[in-house]
Protein backbone atom coordinates (compact mmCIF):
# COMPACT_ATOMS: atom_id res chain seq x y z
CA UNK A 1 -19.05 12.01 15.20
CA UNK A 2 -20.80 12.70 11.85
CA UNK A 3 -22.13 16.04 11.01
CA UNK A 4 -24.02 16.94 8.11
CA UNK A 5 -21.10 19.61 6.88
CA UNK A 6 -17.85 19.52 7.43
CA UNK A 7 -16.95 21.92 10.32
CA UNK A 8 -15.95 25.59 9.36
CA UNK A 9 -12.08 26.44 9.57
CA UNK A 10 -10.49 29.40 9.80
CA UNK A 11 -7.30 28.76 7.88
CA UNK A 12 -5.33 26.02 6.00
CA UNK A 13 -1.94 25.81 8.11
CA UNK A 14 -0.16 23.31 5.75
CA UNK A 15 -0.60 20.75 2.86
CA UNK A 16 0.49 17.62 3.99
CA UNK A 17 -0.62 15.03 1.55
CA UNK A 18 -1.48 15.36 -2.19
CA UNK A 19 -2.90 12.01 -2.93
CA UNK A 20 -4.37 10.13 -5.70
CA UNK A 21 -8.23 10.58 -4.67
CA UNK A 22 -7.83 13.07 -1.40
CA UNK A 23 -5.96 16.08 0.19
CA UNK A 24 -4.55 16.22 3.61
CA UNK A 25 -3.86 18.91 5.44
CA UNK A 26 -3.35 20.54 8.54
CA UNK A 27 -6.31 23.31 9.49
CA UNK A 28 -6.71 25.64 12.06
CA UNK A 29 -10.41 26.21 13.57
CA UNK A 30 -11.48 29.55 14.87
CA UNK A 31 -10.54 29.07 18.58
CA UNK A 32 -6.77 28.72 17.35
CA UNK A 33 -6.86 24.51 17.87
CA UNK A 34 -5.07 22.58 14.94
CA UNK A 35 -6.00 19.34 13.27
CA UNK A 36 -5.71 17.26 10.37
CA UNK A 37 -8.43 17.20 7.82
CA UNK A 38 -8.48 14.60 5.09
CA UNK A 39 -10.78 15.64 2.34
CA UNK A 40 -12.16 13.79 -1.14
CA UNK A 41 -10.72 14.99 -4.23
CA UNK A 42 -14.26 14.14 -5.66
CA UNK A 43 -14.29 13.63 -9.71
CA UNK A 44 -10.39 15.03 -9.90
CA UNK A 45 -9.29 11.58 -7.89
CA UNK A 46 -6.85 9.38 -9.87
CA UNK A 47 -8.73 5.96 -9.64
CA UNK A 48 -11.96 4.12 -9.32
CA UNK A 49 -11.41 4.55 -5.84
CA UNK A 50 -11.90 7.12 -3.34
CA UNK A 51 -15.16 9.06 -2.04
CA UNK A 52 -16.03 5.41 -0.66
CA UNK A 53 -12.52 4.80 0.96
CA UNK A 54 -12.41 7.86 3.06
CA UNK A 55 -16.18 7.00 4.32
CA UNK A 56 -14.60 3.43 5.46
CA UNK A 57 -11.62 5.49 6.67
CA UNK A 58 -13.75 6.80 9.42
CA UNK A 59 -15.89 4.40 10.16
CA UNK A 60 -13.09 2.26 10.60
CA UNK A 61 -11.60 4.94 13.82
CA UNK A 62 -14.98 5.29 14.95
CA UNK A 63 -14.56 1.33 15.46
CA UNK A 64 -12.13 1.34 17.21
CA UNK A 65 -11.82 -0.88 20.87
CA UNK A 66 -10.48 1.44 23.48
CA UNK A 67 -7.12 -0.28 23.88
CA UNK A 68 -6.05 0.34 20.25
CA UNK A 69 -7.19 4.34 20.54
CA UNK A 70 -3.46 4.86 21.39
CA UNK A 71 -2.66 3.54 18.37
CA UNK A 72 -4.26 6.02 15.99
CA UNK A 73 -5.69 9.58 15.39
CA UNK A 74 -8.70 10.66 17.49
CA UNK A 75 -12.02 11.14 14.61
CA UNK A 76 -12.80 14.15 15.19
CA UNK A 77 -15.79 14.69 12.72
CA UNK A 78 -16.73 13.00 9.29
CA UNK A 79 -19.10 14.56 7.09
CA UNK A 80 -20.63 13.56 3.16
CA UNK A 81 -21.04 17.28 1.89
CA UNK A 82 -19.09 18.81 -0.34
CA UNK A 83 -17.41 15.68 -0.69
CA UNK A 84 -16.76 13.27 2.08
CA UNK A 85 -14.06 13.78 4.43
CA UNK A 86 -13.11 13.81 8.08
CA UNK A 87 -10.80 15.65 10.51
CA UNK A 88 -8.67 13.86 12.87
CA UNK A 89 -6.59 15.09 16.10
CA UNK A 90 -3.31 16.27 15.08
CA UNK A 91 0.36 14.99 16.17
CA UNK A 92 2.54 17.92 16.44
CA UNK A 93 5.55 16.36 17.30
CA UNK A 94 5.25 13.32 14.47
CA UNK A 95 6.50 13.38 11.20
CA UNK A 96 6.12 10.08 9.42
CA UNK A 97 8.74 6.69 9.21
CA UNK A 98 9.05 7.47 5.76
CA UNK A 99 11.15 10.93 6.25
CA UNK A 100 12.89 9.48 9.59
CA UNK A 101 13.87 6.61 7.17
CA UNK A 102 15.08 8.70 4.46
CA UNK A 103 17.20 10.99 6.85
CA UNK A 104 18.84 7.50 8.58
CA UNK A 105 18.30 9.31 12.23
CA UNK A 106 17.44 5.21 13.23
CA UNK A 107 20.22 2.54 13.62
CA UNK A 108 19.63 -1.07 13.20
CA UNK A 109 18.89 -1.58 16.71
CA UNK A 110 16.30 1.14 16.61
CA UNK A 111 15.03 0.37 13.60
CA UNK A 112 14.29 -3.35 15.19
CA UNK A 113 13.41 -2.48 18.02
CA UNK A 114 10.30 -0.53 16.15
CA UNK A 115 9.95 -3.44 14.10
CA UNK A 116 9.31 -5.65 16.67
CA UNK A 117 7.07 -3.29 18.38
CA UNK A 118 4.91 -2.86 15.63
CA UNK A 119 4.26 -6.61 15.05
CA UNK A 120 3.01 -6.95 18.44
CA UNK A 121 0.49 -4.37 17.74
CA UNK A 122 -0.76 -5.07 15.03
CA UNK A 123 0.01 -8.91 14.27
CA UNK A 124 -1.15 -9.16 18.39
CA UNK A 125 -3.43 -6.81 18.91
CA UNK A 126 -5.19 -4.49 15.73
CA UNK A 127 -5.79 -8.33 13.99
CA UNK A 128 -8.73 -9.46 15.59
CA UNK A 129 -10.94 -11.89 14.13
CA UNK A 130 -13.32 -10.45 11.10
CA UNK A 131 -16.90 -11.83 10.47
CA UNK A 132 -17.20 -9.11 7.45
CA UNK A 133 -18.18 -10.54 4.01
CA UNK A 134 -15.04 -11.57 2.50
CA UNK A 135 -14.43 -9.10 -0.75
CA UNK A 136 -10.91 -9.43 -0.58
CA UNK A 137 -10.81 -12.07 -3.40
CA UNK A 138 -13.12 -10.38 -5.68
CA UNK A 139 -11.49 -7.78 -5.35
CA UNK A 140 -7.94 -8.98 -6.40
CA UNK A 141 -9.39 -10.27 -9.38
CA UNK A 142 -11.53 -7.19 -10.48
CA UNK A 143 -8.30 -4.87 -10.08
CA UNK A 144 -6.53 -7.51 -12.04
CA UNK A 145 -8.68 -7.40 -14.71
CA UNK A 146 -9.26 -3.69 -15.33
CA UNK A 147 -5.17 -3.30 -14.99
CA UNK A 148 -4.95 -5.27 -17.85
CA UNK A 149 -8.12 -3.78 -19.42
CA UNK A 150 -5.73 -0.71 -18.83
CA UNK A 151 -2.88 -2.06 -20.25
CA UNK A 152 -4.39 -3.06 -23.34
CA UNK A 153 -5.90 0.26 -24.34
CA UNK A 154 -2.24 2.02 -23.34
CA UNK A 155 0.00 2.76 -26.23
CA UNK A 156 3.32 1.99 -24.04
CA UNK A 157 1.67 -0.80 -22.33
CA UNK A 158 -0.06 -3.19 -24.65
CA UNK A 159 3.03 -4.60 -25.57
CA UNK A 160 2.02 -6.87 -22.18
CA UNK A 161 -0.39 -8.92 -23.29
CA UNK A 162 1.86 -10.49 -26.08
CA UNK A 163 3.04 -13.98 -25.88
CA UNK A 164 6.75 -14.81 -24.92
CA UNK A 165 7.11 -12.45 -22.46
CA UNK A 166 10.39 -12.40 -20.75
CA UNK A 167 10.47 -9.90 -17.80
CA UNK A 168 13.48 -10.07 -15.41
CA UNK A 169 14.99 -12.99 -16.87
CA UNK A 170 11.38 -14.89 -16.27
CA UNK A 171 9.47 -16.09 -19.29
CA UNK A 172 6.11 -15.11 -18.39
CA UNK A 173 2.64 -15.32 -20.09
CA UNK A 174 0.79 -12.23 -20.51
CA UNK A 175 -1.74 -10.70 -17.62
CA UNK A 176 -4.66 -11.80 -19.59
CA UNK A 177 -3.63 -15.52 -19.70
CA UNK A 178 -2.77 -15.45 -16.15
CA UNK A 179 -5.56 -13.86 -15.01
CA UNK A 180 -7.61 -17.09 -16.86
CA UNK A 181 -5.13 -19.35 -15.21
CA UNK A 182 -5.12 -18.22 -11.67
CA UNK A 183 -9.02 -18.90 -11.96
CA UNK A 184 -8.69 -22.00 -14.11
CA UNK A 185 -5.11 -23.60 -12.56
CA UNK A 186 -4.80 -22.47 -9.10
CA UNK A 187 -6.95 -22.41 -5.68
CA UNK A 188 -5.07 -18.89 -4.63
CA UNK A 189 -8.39 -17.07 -4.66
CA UNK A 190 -10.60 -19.86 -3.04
CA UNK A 191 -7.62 -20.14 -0.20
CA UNK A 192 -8.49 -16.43 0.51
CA UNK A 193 -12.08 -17.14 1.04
CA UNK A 194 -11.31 -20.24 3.16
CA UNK A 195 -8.95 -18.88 5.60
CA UNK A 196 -9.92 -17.25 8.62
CA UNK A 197 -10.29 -13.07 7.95
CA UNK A 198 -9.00 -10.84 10.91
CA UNK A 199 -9.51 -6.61 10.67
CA UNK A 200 -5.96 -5.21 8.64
CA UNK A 201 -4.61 -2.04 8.71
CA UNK A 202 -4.88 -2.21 5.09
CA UNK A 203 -2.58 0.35 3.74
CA UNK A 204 0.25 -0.16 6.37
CA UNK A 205 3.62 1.18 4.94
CA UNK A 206 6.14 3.59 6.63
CA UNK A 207 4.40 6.92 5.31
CA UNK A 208 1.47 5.83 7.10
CA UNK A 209 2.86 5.18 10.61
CA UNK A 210 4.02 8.92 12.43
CA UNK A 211 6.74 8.54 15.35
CA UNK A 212 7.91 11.84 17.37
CA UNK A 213 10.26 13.48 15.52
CA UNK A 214 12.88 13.23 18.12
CA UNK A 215 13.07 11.49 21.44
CA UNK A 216 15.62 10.75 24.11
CA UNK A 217 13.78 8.20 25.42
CA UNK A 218 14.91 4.07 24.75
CA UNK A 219 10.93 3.79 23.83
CA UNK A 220 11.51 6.08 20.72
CA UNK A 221 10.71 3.93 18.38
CA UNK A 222 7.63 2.28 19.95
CA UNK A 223 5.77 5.69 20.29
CA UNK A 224 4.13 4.57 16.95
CA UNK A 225 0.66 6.62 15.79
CA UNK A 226 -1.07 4.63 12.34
CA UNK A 227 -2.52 6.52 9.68
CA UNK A 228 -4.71 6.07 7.01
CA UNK A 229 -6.55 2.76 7.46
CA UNK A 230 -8.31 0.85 4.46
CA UNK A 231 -6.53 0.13 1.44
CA UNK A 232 -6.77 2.03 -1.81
CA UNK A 233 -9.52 -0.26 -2.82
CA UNK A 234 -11.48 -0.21 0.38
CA UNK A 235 -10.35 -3.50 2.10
CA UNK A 236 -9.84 -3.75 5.90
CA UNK A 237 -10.41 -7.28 6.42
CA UNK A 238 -8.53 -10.18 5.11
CA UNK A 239 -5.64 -12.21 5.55
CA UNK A 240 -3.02 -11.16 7.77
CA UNK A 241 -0.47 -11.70 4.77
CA UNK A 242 -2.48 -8.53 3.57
CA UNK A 243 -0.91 -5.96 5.78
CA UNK A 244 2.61 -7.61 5.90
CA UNK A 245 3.07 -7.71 2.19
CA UNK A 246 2.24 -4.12 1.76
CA UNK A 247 4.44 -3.07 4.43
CA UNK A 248 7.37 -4.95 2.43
CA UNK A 249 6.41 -3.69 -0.70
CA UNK A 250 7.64 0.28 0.73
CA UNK A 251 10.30 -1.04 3.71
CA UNK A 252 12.41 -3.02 0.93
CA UNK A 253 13.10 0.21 -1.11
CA UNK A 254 10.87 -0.85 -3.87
CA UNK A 255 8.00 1.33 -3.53
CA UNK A 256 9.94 4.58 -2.53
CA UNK A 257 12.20 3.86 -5.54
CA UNK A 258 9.28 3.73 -8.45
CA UNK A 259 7.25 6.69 -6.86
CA UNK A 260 10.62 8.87 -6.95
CA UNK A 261 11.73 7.86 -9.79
CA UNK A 262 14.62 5.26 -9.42
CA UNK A 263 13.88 2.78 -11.32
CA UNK A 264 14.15 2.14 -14.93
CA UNK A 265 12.14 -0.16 -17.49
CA UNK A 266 13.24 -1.97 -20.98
CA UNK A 267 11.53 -3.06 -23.59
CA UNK A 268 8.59 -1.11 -23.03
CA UNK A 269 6.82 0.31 -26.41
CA UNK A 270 6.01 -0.77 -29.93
CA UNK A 271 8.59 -2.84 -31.74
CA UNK A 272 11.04 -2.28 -28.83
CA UNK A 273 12.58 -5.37 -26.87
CA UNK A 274 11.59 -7.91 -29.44
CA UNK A 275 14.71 -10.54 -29.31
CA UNK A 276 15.25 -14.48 -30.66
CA UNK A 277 12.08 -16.27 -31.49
CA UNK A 278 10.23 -13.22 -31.21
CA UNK A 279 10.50 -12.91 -27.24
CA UNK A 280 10.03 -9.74 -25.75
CA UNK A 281 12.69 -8.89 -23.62
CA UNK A 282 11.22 -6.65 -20.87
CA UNK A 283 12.65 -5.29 -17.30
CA UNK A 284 12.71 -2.94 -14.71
CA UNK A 285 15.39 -2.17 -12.47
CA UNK A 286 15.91 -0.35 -8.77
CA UNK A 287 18.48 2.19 -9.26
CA UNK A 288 19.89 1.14 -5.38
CA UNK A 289 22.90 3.19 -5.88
CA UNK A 290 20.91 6.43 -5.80
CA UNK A 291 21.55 8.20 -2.47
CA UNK A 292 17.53 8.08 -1.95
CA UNK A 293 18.08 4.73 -1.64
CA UNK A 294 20.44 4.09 0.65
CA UNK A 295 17.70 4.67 4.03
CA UNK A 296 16.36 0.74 2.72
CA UNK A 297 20.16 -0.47 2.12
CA UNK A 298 22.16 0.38 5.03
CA UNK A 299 19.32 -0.52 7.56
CA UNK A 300 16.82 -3.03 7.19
CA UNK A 301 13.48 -2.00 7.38
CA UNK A 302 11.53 -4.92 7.10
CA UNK A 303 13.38 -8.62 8.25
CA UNK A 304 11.92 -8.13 12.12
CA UNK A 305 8.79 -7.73 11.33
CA UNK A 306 8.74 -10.52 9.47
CA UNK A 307 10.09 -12.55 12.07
CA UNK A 308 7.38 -11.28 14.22
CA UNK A 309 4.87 -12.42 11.50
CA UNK A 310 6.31 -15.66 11.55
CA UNK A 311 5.56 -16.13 15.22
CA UNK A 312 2.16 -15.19 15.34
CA UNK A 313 0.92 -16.60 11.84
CA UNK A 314 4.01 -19.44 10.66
CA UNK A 315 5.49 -19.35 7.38
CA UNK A 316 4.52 -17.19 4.93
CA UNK A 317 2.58 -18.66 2.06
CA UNK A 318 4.80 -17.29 -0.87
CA UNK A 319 2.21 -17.88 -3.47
CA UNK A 320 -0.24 -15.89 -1.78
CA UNK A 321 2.23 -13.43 -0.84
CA UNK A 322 3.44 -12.59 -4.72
CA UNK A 323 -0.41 -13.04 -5.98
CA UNK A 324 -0.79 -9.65 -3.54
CA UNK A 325 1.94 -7.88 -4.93
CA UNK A 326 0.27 -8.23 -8.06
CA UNK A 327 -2.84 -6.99 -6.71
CA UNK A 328 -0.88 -4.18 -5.43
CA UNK A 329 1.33 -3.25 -8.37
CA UNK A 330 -2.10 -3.96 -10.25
CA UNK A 331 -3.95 -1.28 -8.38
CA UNK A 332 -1.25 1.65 -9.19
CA UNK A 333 -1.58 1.17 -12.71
CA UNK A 334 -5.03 2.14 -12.94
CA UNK A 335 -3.80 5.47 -11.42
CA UNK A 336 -0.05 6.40 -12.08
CA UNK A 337 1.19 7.25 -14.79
CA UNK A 338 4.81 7.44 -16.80
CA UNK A 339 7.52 5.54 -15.93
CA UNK A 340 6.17 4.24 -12.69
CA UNK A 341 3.17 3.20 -14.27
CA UNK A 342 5.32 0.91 -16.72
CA UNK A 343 7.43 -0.21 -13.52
CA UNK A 344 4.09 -0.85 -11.94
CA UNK A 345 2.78 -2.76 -14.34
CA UNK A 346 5.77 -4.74 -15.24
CA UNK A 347 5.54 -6.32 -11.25
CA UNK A 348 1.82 -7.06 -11.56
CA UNK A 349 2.65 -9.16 -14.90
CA UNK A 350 5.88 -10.83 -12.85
CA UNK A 351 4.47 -11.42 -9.89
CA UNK A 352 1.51 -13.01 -11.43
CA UNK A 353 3.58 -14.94 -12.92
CA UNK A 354 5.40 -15.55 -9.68
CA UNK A 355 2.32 -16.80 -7.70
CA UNK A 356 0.94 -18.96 -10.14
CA UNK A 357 4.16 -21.20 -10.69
CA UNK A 358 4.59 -21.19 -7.12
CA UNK A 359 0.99 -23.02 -6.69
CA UNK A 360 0.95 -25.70 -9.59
C-alpha cells in the first residue's frame, strides 16, 4: 500500500544496510512487530541514482503475480515524504548468501543444488515477457558516458582516456574512443533493442538473495527469499543476460574482492605506468590468496547457474555479456571512490574493450 507518510516506529532494532543512495534497517512498530524499512538517503546518496530506484523498488513488489510472492518480501507500505522509502516483512531466520558464502557453511553439492534452484526461478519463472519501453540501451550508453565524463575530470583517473592503453596485457583504446566505436562499429546496442525484453531481477547478486540461516532440511538451499529488485540505475526489464551477468560479476569473487579491498591497480596516476613507445601499462589484480577469498575459490558459486541459463536461453552472447560488465563496472565509478573506484574503472575500460573486439 502507499501512504502519504511513512508509518511511525517506535525504535530502530538494527542497521542492516548502509548503501550508496539508501539505509536499511530493521524497525520495530509500537505493537512490538518487526520489519525491514528501506529508506532514501535523499541529497547525501552517492550517485545520480536513488530517490527514483526505491519508488520502482516498490512498485516492482506491488507487481508481483501471486506465485512469485514466495519469492520475495511482503510490501508492507511505501511512502514519498521525507524521502521515499518502503517497509517490507522481515525474515528473522535469513541472513544473506553473501555471509553463508563467506563462512563456507555450503559444500559444492549444496551450493549447486541452490544454483540450480535459483535458475528455475528466476530464468523459469520471475522472467516473463516485458512490453515496457526498452531503456536498457540508453541507459548503458548514458552511464558510459558520464563514467568517462568522470574519469576525465579525476586526477588519478584521466590517465584513461590516453592512447596506447595496455590494461591486463590487452592494448586497449581509451573509454572515449570506445564509447564512439561501440555506436559507430558495432550493433551491441541495437541487438538490445531488438531482442525480446522479459522483467529481471535487476540487481541479483548473493547479498541480495536471504536463505535461513541454518536448516536440517535437504531443501536448505532452495528456501531462497530475493531482495532488492531494480538495478542501481532503475532497470527491471531487459535481456535475460542482464541478471546473469550481474550475478557473476559478485559469485566469481570479483565484486566481493574490490568492495573489500583485495585487489590492487598499476599504473594508475600522472606519469606512472608509461613504458616503450609511450604505452601505458595499466592493471588490476584479485588478491585470491586472501582468506576473504577463499568462499569463491574452494566452491563454485556461479558454473550451475550458468548451465541453467544455457538451457533456458542457449549460449551466452559473450559480446553482450562483457559490454554489461562495462555498464556495470561503469556505474560504480560514478559512486565509489579510492582504490575500488580505480579497479572499477579499469574493468569498464577492459571490458569495453572486450565487447567491442568480440563483435567486429
Amino acid at each position: 500500500m502507499v501512504t502519504s507518510t511513512r508509518p511511525n516506529l517506535a525504535a530502530v532494532d538494527a542497521l542492516l544496510r548502509d548503501g550508496y543512495w539508501d539505509r536499511t534497517e530493521i524497525i520495530r512498530m509500537a505493537d512490538g512487530s518487526q520489519r525491514v524499512r528501506k529508506q532514501s538517503k535523499g541529497q547525501q546518496s552517492a550517485g545520480p541514482w536513488g530517490m527514483d530506484n526505491l519508488r520502482s523498488e516498490a512498485q516492482y513488489l506491488q507487481d508481483l503475480e501471486p506465485h512469485l510472492i514466495d519469492l520475495f518480501p511482503r510490501l508492507i507500505a511505501s511512502w514519498e515524504q521525507p524521502a521515499p522509502g518502503y517497509d517490507m516483512s522481515y525474515h528473522k531466520e535469513c541472513v544473506d548468501l553473501g555471509q553463508l558464502a563467506r563462512a563456507k557453511v555450503f559444500n559444492q553439492q549444496q551450493a549447486d543444488q541452490f544454483q540450480t534452484h535459483l535458475g528455475k526461478r528466476v530464468f523459469g519463472q520471475l522472467h516473463t515477457p516485458s512490453k515496457a519501453t526498452c531503456i536498457l540501451s540508453a541507459n548503458v550508453l548514458d552511464t558510459l558516458k558520464k563514467a568517462s565524463y568522470a574519469m576525465a575530470s579525476s586526477a588519478d583517473l584521466a590517465c584513461l582516456l590516453e592512447d596506447n592503453l595496455n590494461i591486463n596485457g590487452s592494448n586497449c583504446c581509451p573509454i572515449s574512443t570506445n564509447i564512439s566505436r561501440l555506436t559507430s562499429e558495432t550493433q551491441l546496442l541495437q541487438t538490445i533493442d531488438s531482442q525480446p525484453q522479459v522483467r529481471l531481477h535487476g540487481d541479483l547478486f548473493l547479498e541480495n538473495i536471504l536463505l535461513p540461516k541454518f536448516s536440517s532440511l535437504k531443501q536448505w538451499p532452495t528456501q531462497l527469499v530475493l531482495i532488492d529488485p531494480v538495478s542501481v540505475a532503475g532497470i527491471r526489464s531487459g535481456l535475460p543476460l542482464f541478471d546473469l551477468a550481474k550475478y557473476e560479476s559478485y559469485a566469481t569473487g570479483e565484486l566481493p574482492a574490490m568492495r573489500r579491498g583485495h585487489v590492487q591497480v598499476r599504473g594508475i596516476g600522472i606519469g606512472i605506468g608509461i613504458g616503450r613507445e609511450n604505452t601505458r601499462d595499466l592493471g588490476f589484480t584479485i588478491d585470491w590468496h586472501d582468506t576473504d577469498m577463499k568462499a569463491y575459490t574452494e566452491v563454485n558459486w556461479h558454473s550451475s547457474l550458468r548451465q541453467s541459463y544455457v538451457s533456458h536461453y542457449g549460449a551466452v552472447d559473450e559480446a553482450m555479456y562483457a559490454l554489461l560488465q562495462a555498464y556495470f563496472a561503469a556505474a560504480m565509478v560514478l559512486c565509489t571512490e579510492g582504490i575500488e573506484r580505480q579497479a572499477r574503472a579499469l574493468k569498464a575500460s577492459l571490458s569495453l574493450e572486450y565487447a567491442i573486439s568480440l563483435s567486429l
